[in-house]
PDB file of N, CA and C in Angstrom:
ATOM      1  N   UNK A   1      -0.520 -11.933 -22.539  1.00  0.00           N
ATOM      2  CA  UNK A   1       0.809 -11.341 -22.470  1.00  0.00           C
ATOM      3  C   UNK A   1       0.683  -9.838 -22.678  1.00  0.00           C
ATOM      4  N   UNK A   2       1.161  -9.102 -21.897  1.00  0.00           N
ATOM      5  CA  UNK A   2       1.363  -7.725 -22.075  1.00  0.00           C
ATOM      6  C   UNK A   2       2.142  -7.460 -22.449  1.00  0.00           C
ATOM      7  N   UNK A   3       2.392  -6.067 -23.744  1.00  0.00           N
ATOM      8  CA  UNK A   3       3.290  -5.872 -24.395  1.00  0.00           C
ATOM      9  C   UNK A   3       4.648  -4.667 -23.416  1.00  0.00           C
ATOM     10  N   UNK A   4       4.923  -4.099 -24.219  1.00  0.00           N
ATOM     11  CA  UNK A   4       5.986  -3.730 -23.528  1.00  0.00           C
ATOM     12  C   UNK A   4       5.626  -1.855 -23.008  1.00  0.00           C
ATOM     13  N   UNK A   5       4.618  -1.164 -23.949  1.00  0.00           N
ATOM     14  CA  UNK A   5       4.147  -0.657 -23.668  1.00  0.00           C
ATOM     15  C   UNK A   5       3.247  -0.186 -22.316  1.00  0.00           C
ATOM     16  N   UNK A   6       2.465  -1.443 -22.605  1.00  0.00           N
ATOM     17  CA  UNK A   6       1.267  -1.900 -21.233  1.00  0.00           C
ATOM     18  C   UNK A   6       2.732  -1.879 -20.122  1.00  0.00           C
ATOM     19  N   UNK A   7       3.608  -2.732 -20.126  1.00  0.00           N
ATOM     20  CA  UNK A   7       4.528  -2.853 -18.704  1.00  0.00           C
ATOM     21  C   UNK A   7       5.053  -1.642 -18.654  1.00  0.00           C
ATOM     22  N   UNK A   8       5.256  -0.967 -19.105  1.00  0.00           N
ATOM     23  CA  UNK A   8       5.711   0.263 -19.116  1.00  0.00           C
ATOM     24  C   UNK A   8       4.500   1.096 -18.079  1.00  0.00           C
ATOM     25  N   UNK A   9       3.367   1.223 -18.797  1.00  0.00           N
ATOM     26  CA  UNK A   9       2.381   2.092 -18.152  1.00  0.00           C
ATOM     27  C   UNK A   9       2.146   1.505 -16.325  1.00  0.00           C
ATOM     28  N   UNK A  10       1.999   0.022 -16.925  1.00  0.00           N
ATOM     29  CA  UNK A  10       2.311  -0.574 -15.418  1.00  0.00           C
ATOM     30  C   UNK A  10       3.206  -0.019 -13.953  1.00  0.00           C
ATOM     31  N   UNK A  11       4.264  -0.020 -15.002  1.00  0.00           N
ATOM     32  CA  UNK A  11       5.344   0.275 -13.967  1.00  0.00           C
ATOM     33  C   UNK A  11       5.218   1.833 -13.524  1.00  0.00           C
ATOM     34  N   UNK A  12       5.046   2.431 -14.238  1.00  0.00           N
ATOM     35  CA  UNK A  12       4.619   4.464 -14.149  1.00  0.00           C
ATOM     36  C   UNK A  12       3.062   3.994 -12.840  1.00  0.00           C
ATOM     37  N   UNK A  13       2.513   3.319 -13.208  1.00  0.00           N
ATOM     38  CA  UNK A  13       1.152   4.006 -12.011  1.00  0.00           C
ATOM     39  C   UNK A  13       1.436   3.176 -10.647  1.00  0.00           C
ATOM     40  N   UNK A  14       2.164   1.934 -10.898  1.00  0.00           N
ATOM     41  CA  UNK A  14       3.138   1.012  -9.663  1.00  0.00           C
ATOM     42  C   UNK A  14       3.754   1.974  -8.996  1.00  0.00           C
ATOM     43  N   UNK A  15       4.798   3.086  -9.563  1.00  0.00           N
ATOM     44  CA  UNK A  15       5.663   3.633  -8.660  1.00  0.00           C
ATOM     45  C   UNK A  15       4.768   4.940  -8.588  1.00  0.00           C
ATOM     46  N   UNK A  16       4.244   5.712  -9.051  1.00  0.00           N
ATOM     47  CA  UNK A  16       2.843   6.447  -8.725  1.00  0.00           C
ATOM     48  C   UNK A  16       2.153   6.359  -7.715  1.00  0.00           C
ATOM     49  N   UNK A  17       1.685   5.263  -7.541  1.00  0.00           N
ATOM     50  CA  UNK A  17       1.187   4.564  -6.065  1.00  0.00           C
ATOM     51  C   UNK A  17       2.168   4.259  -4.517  1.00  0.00           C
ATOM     52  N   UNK A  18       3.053   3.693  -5.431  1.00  0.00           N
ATOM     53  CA  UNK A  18       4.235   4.090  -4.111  1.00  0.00           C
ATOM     54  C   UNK A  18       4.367   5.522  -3.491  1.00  0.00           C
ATOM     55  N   UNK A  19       4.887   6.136  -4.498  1.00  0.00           N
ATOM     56  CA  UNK A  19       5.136   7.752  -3.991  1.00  0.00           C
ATOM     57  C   UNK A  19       4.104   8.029  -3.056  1.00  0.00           C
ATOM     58  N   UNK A  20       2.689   7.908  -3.748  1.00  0.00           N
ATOM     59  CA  UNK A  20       1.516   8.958  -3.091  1.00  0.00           C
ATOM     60  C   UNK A  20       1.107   8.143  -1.920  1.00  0.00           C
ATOM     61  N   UNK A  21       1.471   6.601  -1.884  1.00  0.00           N
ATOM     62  CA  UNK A  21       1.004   5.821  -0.595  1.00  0.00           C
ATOM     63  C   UNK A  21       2.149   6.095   0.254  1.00  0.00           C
ATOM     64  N   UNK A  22       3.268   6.295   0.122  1.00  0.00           N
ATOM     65  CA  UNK A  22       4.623   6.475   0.997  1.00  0.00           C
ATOM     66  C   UNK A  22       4.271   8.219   1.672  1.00  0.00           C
ATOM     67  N   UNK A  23       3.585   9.081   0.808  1.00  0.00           N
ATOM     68  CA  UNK A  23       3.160  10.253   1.624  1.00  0.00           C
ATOM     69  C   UNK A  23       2.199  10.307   1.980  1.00  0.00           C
ATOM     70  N   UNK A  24       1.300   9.617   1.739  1.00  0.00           N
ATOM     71  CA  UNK A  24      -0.042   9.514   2.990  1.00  0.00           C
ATOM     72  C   UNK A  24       0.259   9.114   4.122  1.00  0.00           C
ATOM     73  N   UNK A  25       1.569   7.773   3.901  1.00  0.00           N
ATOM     74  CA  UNK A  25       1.661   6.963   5.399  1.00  0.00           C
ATOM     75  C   UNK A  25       2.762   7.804   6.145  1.00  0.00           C
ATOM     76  N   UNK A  26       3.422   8.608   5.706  1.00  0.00           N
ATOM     77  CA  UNK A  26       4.395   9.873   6.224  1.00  0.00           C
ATOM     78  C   UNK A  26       3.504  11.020   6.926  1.00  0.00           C
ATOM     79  N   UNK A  27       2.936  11.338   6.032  1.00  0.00           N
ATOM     80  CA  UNK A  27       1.930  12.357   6.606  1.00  0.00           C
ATOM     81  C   UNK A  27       1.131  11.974   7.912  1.00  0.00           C
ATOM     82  N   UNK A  28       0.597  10.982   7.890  1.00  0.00           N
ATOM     83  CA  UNK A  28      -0.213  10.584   8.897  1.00  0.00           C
ATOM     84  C   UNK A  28       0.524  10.276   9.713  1.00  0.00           C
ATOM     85  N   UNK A  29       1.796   9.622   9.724  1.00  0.00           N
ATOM     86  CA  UNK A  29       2.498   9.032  11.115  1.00  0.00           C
ATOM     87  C   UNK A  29       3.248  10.960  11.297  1.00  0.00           C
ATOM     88  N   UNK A  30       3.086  11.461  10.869  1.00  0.00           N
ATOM     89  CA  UNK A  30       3.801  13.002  11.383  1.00  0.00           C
ATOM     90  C   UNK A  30       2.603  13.057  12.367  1.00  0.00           C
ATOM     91  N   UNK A  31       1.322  13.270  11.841  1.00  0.00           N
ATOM     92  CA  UNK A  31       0.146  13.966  12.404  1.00  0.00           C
ATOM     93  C   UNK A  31      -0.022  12.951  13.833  1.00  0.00           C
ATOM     94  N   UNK A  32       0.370  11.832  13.674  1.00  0.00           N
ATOM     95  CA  UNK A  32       0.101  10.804  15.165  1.00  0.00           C
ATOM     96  C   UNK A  32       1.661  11.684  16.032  1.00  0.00           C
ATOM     97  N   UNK A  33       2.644  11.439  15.616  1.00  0.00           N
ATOM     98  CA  UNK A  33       3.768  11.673  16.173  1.00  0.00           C
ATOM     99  C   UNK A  33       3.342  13.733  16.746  1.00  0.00           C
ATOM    100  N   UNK A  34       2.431  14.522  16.307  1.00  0.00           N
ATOM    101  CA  UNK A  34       2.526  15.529  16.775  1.00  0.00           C
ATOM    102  C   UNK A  34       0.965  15.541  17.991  1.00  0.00           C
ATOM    103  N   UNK A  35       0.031  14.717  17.391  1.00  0.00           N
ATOM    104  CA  UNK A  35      -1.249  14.499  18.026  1.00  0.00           C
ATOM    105  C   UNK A  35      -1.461  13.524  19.304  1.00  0.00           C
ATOM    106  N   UNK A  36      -0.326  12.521  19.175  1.00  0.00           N
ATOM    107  CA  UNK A  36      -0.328  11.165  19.942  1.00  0.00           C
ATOM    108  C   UNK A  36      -1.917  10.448  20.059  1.00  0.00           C
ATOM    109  N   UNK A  37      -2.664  10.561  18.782  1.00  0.00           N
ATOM    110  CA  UNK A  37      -3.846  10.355  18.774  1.00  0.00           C
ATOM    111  C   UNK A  37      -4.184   9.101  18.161  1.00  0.00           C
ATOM    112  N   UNK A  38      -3.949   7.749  18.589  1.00  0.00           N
ATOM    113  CA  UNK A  38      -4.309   6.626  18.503  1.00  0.00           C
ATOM    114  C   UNK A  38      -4.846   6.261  17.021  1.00  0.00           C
ATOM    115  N   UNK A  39      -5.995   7.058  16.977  1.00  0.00           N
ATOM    116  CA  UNK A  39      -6.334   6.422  15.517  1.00  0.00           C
ATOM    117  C   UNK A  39      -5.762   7.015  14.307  1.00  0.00           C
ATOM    118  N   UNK A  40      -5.116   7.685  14.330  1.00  0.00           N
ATOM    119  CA  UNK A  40      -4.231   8.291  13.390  1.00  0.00           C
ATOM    120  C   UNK A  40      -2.967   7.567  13.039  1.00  0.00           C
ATOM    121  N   UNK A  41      -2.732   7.007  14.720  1.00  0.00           N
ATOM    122  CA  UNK A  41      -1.211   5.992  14.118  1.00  0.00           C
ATOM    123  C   UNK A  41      -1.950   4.675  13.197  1.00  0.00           C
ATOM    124  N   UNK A  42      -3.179   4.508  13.629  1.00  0.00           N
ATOM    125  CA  UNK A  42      -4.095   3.063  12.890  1.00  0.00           C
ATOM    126  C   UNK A  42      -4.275   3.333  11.124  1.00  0.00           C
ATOM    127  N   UNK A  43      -4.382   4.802  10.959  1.00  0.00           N
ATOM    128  CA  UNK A  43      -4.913   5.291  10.002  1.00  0.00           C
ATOM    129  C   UNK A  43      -3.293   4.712   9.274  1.00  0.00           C
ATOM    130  N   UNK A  44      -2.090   5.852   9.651  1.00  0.00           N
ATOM    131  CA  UNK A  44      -0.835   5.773   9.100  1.00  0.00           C
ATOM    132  C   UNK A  44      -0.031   3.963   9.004  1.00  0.00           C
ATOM    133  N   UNK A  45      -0.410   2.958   9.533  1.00  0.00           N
ATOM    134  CA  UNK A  45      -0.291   1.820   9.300  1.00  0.00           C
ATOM    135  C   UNK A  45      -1.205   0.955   8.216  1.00  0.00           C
ATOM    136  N   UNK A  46      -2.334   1.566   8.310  1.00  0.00           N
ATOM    137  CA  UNK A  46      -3.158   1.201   7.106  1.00  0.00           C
ATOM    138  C   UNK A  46      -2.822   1.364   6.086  1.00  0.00           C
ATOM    139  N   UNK A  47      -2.690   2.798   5.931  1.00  0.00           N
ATOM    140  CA  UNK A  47      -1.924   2.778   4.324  1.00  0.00           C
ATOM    141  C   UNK A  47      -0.793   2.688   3.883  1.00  0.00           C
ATOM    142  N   UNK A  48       0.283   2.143   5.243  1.00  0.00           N
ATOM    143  CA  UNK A  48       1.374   1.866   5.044  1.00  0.00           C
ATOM    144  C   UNK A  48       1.313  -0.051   4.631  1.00  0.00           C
ATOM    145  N   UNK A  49       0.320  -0.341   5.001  1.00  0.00           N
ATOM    146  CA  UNK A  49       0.386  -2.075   4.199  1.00  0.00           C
ATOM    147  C   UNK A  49      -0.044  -2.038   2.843  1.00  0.00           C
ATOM    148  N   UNK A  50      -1.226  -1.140   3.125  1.00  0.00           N
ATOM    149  CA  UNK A  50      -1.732  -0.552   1.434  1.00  0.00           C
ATOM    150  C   UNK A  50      -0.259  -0.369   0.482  1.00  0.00           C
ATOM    151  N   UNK A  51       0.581   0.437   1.028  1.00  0.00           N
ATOM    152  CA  UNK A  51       1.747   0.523   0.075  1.00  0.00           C
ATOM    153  C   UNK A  51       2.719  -0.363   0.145  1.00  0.00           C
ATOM    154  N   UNK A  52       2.768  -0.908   0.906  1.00  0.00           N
ATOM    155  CA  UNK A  52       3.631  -2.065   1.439  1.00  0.00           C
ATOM    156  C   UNK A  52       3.070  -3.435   0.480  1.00  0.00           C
ATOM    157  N   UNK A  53       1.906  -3.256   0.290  1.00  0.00           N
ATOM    158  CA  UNK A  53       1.240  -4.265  -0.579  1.00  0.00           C
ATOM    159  C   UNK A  53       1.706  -3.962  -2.086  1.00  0.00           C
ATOM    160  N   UNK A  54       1.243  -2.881  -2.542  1.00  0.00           N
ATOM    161  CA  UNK A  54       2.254  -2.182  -3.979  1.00  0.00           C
ATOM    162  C   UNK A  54       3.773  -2.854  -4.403  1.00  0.00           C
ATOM    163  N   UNK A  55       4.345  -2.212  -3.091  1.00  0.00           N
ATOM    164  CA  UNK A  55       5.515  -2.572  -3.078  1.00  0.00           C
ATOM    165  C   UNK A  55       6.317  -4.104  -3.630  1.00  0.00           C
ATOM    166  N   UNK A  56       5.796  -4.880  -2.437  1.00  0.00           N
ATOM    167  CA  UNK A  56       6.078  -6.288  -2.314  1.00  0.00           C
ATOM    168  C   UNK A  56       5.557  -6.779  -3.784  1.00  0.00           C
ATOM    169  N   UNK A  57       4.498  -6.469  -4.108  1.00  0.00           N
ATOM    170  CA  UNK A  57       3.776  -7.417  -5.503  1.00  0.00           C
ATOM    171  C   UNK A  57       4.981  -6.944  -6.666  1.00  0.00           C
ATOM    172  N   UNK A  58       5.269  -5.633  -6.907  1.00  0.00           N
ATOM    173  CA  UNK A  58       5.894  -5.303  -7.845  1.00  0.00           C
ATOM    174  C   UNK A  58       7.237  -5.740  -7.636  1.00  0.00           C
ATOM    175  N   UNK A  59       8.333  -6.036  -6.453  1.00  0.00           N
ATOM    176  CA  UNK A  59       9.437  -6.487  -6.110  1.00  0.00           C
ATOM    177  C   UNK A  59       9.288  -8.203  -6.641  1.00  0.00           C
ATOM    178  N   UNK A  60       8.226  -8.820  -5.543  1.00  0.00           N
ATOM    179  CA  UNK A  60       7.847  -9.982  -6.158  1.00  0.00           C
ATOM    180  C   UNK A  60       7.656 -10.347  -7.644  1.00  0.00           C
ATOM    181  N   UNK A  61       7.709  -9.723  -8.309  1.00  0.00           N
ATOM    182  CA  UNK A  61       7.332  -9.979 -10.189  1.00  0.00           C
ATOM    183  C   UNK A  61       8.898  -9.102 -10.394  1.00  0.00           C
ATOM    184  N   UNK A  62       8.788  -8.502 -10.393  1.00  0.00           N
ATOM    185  CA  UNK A  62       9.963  -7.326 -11.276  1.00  0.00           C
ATOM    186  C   UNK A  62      11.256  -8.501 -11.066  1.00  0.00           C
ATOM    187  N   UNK A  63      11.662  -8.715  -9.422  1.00  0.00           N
ATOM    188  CA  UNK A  63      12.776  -9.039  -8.925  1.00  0.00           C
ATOM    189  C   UNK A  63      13.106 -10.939  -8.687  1.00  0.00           C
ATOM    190  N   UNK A  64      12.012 -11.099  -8.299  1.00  0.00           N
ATOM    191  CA  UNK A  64      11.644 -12.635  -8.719  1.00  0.00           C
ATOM    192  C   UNK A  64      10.917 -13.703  -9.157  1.00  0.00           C
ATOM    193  N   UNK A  65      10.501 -12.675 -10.219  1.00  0.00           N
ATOM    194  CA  UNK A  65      10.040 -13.673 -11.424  1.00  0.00           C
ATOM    195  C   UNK A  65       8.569 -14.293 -10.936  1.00  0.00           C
ATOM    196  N   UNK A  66       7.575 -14.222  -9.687  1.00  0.00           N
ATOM    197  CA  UNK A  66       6.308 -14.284  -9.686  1.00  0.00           C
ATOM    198  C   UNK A  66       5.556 -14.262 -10.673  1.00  0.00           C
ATOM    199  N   UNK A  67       4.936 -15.352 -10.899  1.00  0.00           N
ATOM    200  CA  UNK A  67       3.688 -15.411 -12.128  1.00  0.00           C
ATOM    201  C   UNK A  67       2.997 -14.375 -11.632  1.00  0.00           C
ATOM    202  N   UNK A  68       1.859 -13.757 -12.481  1.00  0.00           N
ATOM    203  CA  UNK A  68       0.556 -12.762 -12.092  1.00  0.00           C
ATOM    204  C   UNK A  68      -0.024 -12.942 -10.987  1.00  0.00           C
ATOM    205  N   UNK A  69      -1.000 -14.795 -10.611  1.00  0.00           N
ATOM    206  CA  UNK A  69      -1.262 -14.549  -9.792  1.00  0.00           C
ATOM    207  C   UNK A  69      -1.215 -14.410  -8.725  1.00  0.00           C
ATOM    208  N   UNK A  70      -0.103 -14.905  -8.649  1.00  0.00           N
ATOM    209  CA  UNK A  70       0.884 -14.762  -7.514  1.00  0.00           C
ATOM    210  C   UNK A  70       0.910 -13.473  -7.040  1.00  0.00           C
ATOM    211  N   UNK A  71       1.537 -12.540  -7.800  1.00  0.00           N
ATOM    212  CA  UNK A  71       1.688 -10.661  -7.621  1.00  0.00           C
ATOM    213  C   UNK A  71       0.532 -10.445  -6.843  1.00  0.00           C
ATOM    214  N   UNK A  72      -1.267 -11.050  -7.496  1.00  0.00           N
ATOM    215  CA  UNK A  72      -2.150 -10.220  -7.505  1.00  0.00           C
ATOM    216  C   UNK A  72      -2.445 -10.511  -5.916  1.00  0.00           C
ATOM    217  N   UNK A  73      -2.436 -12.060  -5.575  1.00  0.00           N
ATOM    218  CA  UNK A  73      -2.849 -12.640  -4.374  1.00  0.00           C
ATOM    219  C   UNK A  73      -1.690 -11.820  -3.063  1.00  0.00           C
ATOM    220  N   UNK A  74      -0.695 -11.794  -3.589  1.00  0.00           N
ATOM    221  CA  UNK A  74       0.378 -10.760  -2.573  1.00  0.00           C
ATOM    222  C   UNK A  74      -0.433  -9.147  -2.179  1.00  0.00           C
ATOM    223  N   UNK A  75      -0.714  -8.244  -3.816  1.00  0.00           N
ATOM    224  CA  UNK A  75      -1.613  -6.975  -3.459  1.00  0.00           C
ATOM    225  C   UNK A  75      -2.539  -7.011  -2.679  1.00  0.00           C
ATOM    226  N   UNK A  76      -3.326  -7.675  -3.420  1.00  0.00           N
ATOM    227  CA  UNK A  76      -4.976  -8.178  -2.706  1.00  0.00           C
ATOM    228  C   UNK A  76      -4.968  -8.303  -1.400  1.00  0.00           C
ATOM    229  N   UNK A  77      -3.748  -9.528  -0.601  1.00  0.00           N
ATOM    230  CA  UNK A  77      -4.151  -9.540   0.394  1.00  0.00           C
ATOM    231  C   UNK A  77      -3.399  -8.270   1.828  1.00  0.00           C
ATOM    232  N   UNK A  78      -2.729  -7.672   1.277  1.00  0.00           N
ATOM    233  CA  UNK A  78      -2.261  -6.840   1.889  1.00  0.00           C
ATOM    234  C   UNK A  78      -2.823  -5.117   1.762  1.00  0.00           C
ATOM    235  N   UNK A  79      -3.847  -5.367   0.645  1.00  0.00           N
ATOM    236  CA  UNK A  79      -4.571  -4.216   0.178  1.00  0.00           C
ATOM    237  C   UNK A  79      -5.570  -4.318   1.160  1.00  0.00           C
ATOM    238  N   UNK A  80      -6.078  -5.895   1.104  1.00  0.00           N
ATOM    239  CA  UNK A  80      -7.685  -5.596   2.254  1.00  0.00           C
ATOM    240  C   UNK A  80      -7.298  -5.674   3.845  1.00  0.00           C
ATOM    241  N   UNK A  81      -6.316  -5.848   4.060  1.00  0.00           N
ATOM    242  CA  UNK A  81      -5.929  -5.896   5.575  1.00  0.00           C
ATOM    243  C   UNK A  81      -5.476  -4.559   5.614  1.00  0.00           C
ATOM    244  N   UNK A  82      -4.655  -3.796   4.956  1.00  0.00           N
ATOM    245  CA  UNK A  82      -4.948  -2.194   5.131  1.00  0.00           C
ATOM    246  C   UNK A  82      -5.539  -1.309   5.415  1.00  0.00           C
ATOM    247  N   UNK A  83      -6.962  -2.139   4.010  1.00  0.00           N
ATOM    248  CA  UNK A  83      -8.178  -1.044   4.039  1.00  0.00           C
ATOM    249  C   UNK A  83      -8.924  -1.169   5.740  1.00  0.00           C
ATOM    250  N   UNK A  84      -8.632  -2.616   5.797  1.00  0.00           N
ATOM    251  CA  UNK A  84      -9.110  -3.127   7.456  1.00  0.00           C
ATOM    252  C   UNK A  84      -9.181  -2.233   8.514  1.00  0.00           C
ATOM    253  N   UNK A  85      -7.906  -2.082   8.288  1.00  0.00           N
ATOM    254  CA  UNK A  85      -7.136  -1.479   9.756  1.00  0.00           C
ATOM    255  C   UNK A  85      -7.610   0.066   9.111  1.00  0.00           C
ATOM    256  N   UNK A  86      -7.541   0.872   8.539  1.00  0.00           N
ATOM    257  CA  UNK A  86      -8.059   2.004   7.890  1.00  0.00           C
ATOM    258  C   UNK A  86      -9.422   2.581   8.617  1.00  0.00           C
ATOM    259  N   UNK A  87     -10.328   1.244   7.890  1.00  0.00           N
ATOM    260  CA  UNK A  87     -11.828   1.671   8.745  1.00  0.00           C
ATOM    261  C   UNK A  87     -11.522   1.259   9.997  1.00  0.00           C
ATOM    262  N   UNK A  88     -11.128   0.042  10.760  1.00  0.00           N
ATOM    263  CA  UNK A  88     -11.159   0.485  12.123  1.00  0.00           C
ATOM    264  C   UNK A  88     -10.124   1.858  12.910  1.00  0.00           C
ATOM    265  N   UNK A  89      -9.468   2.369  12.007  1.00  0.00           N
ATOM    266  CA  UNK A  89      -8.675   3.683  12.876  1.00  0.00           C
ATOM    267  C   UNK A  89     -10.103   5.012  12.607  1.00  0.00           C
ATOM    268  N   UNK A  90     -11.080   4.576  11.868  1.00  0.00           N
ATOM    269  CA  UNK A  90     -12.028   5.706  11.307  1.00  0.00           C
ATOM    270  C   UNK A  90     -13.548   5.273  12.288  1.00  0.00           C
ATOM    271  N   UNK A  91     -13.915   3.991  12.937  1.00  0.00           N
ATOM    272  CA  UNK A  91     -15.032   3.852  13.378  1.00  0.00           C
ATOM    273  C   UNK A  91     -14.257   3.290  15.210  1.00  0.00           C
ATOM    274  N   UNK A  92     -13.412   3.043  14.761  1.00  0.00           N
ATOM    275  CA  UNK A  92     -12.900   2.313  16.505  1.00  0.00           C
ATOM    276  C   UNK A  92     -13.563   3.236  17.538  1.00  0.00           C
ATOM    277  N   UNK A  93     -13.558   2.675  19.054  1.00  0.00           N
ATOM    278  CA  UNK A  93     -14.277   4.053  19.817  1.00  0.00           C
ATOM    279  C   UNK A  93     -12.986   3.761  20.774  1.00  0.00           C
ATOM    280  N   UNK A  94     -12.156   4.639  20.680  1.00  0.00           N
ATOM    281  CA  UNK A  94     -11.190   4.791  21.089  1.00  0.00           C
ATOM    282  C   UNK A  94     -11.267   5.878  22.610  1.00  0.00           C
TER     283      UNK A  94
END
């Protein structure tokens, strides 16, 4: 059980991660939207599941009551299909 403290710190680096993943995936879909350069829109969807993964786990627990591993299996799997799509917008031969 985590105290109230720990959820506290939780919740500060949860929405921490939102912010800075919501402006990576902004930033990058600007740089596709001015470049029209394919792997850049791959790049800006990547880390938009990456945050999209944040998101959902912490909605999922905060808003309906999800046990842990539940939360973690929601991050996890939307963290590595991110990172996925990430390296292929970085090695694809486009």
């Amino acid at each position: 059980m985590i105290d109230v403290a720990g959820a506290t710190t939780v919740v500060a680096f949860k929405t921490l991660t939102l912010v800075l993943g919501g402006l990576i995936t902004y930033f990058a879909y600007r740089a596709y939207r001015r470049t029209r350069a394919r792997p850049i829109a791959a790049l800006a969807i990547g880390f938009g599941c990456v945050t999209l993964g944040a998101l959902l786990a912490g909605a999922a627990h905060q808003a309906f009551g999800l046990d842990t591993d539940s939360v973690l299996v929601i991050e996890s799997a939307l963290t590595t299909v991110g990172f996925a799509i990430v390296l292929y917008s970085l090695y694809a031969d486009w």
